[in-house]
Protein backbone atom coordinates (compact mmCIF):
# COMPACT_ATOMS: atom_id res chain seq x y z
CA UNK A 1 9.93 12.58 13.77
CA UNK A 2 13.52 11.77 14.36
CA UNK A 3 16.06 13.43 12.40
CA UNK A 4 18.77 11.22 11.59
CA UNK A 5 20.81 13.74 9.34
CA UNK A 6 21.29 17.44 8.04
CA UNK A 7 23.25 19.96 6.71
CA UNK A 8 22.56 22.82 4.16
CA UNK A 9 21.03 20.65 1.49
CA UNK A 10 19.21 17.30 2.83
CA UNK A 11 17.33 16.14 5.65
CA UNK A 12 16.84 13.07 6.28
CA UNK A 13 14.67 11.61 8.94
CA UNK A 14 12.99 8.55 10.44
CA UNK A 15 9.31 8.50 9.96
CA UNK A 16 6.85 7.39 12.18
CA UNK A 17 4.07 4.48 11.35
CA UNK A 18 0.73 6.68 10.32
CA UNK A 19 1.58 10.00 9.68
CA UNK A 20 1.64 10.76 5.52
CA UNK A 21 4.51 12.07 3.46
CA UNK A 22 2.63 14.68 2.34
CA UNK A 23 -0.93 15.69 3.00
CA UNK A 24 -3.94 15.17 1.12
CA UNK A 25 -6.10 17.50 3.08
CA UNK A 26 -5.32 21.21 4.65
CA UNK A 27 -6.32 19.25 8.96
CA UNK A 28 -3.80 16.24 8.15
CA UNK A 29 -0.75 16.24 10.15
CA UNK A 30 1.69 15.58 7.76
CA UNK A 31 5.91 14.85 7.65
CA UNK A 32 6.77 17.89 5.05
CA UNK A 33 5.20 20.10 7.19
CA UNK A 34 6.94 18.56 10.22
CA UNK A 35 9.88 19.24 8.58
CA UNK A 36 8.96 23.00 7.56
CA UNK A 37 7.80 23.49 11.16
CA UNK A 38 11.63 21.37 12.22
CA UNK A 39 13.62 24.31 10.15
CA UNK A 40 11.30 27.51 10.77
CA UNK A 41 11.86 26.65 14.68
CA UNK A 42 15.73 26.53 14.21
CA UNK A 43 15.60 30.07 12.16
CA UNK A 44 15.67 28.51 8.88
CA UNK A 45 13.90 29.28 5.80
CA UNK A 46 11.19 26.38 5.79
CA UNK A 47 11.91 25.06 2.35
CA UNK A 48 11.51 21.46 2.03
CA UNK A 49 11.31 19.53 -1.22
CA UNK A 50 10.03 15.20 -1.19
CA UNK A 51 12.02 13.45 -2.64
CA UNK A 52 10.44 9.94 -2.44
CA UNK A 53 7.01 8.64 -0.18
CA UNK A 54 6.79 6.07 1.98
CA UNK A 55 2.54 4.93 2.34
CA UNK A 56 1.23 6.33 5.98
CA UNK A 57 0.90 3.38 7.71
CA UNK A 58 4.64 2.35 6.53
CA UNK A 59 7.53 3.27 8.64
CA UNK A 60 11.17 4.07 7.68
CA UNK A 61 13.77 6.45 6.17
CA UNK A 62 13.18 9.32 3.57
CA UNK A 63 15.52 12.07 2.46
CA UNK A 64 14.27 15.34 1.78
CA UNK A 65 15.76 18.49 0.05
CA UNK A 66 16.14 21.52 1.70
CA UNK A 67 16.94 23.21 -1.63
CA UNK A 68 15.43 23.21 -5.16
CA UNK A 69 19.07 22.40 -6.48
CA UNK A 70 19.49 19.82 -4.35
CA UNK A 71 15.56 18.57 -4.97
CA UNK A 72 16.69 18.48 -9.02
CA UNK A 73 20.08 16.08 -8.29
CA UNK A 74 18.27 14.17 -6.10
CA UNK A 75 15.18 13.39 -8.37
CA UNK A 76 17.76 12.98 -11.37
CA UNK A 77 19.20 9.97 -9.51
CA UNK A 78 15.78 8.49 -8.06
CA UNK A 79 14.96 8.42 -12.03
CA UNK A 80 17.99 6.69 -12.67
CA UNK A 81 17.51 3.96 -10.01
CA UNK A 82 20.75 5.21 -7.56
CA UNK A 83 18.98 4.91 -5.30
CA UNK A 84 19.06 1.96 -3.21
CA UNK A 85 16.43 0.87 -0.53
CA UNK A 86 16.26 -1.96 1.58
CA UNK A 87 12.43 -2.74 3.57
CA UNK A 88 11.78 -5.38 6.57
CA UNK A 89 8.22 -6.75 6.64
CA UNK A 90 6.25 -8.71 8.83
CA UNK A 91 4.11 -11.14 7.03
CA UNK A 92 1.37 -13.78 7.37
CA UNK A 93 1.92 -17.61 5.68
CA UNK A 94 -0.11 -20.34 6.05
CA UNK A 95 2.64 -22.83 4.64
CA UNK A 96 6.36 -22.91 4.64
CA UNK A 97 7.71 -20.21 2.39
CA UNK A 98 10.95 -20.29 0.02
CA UNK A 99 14.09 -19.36 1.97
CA UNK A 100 14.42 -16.25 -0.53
CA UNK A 101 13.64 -14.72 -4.35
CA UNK A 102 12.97 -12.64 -6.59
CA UNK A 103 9.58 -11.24 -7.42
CA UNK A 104 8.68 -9.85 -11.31
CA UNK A 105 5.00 -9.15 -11.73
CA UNK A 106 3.19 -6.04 -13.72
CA UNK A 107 1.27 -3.64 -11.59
CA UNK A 108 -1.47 -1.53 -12.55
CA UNK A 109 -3.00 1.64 -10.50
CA UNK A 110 -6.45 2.32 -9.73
CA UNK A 111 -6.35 6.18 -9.47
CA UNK A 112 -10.13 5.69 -7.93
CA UNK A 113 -9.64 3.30 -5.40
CA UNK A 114 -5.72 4.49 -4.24
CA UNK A 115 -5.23 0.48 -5.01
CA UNK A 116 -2.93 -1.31 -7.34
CA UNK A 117 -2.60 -5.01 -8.61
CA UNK A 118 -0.87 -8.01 -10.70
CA UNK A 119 -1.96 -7.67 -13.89
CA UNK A 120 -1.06 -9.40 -17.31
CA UNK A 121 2.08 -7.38 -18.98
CA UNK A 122 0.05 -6.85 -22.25
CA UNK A 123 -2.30 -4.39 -20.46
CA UNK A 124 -2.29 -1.34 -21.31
CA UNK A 125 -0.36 1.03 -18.69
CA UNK A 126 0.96 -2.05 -16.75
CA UNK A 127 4.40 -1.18 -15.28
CA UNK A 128 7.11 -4.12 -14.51
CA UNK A 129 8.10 -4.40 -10.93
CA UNK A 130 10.07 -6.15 -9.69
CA UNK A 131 11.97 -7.13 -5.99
CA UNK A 132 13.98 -9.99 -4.10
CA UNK A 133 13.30 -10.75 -0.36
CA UNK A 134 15.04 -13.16 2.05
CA UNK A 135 13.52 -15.13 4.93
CA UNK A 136 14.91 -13.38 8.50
CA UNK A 137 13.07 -15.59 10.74
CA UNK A 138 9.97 -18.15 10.59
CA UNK A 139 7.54 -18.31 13.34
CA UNK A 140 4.39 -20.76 12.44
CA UNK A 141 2.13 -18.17 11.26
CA UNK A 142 4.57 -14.98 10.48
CA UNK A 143 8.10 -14.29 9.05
CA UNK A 144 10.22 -11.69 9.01
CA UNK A 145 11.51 -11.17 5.49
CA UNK A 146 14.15 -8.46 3.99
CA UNK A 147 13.07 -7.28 1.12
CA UNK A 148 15.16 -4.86 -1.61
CA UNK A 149 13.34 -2.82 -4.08
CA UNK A 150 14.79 -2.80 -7.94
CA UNK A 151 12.08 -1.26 -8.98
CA UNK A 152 9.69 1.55 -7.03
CA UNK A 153 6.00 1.27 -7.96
CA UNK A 154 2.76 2.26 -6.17
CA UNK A 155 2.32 0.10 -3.54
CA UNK A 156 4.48 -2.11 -4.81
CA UNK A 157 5.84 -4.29 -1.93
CA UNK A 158 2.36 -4.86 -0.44
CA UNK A 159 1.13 -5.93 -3.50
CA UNK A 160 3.71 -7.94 -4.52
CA UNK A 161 4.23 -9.72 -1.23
CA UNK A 162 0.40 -10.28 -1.05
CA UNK A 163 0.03 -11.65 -4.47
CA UNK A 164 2.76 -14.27 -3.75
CA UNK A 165 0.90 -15.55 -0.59
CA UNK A 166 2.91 -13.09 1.95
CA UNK A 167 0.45 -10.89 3.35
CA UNK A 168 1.76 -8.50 5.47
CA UNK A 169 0.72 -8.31 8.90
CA UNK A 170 -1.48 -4.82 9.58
CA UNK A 171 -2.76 -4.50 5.56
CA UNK A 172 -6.20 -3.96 5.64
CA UNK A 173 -5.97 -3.20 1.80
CA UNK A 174 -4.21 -5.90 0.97
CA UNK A 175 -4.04 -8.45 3.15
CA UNK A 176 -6.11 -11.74 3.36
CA UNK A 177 -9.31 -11.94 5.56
CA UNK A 178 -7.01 -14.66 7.51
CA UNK A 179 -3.81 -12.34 7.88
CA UNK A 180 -6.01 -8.98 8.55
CA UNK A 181 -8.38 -11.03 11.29
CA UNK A 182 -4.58 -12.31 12.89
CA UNK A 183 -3.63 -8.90 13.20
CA UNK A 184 -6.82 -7.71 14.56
CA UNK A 185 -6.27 -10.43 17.25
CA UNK A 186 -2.61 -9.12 17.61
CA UNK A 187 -3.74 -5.48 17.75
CA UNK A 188 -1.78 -4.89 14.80
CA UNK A 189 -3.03 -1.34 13.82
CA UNK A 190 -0.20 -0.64 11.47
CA UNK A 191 1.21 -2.37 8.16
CA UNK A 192 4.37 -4.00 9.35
CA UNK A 193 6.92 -2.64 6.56
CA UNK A 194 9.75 -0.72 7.51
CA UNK A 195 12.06 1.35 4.91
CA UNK A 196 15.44 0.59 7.37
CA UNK A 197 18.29 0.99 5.17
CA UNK A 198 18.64 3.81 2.85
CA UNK A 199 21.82 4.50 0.41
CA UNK A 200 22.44 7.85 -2.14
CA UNK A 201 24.57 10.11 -3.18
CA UNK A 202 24.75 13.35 -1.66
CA UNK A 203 23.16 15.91 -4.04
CA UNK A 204 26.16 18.60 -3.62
CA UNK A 205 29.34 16.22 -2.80
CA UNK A 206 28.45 13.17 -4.71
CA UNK A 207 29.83 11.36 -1.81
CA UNK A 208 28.23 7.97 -0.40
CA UNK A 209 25.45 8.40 2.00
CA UNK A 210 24.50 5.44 3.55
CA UNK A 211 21.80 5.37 6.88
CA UNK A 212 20.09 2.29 8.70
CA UNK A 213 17.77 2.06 11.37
């Protein structure tokens, strides 16, 4: 874990490729209790509130709270979208690809399966989401897209990206049998998305916070 900032009411760190935001079992290594551990070792009280999740095999930046007053501002302005993150992903094409866009599709979760997809938006519990991505760099079978969330839904980029023909490189749940047996071959052994720019306001100053790796 790499802290990138602190004071007395966030923390906000760089998080590794395939270690979870939180964990599902009591044995799993997990980044809020890296960050408990982080604070308890400097002779703080280990309080840590998540703010937002990135999926464990995703990489990037994530803000947590150290307080539950700063947890509450925060969450306020996830919920009202001032939040603004920015993702770089790896993907798989078998064609050329549009120079840049915007993606609107409805997801649906499958609570069972951890798995969500592009549904019609007259189902019933479908959420919108939506995203625009530009082309970095094109390499014959990969490219290196930008992509900015307007939206944050389960899964959402994978999905998304997959749907329109973008598969990103490292998705076994996801990805095409073509882009997963390419990344086998490339030892790919985690999905190449990477949260790398991250902008908020600070839950005690209301000043601009604004971090990029």
């Amino acid at each position: 874990m790499e802290v990138l900032f602190e004071d007395d009411d966030i923390l906000v760190v760089n998080k590794p490729a395939g270690i979870a935001t939180q964990a599902k079992g009591v044995a799993a290594k997990d980044l809020e209790s890296e960050c408990k551990k982080y604070r308890k070792q400097k002779g703080e009280t280990p309080e840590i509130y998540v703010i937002h999740r990135l999926d464990q095999p995703v990489s990037g930046i994530l803000v947590f709270a150290k307080s539950k007053e700063a947890a509450s501002v925060l969450s306020k302005g996830m919920k009202a979208d001032d939040f603004s993150k920015d993702y770089r992903a790896i993907v798989y094409k078998t064609s050329s690809i549009k120079p840049g866009g915007k993606l609107q599709d409805y997801l649906i979760k499958d609570g069972k399966t951890n798995t969500s997809c592009v549904v019609p938006s007259n189902i019933p519990g479908a959420k919108e989401a939506v995203l625009t991505y530009e082309v970095e760099e094109e390499a014959d079978n990969t490219a290196s897209l930008l992509v900015h969330l307007k939206t944050g839904r389960h899964h959402q980029i994978r999905v998304q990206l997959a749907n329109a023909g973008m598969p990103i490189l490292g998705d076994l749940k996801y990805g095409t049998k073509e882009s997963i047996d390419y990344s086998k071959d490339k030892k790919i052994t985690n999905v190449n998305l990477c949260a790398y720019h991250l902008e908020f306001n600070h839950p005690k100053t209301g000043g601009h916070m604004e971090f990029s790796i």
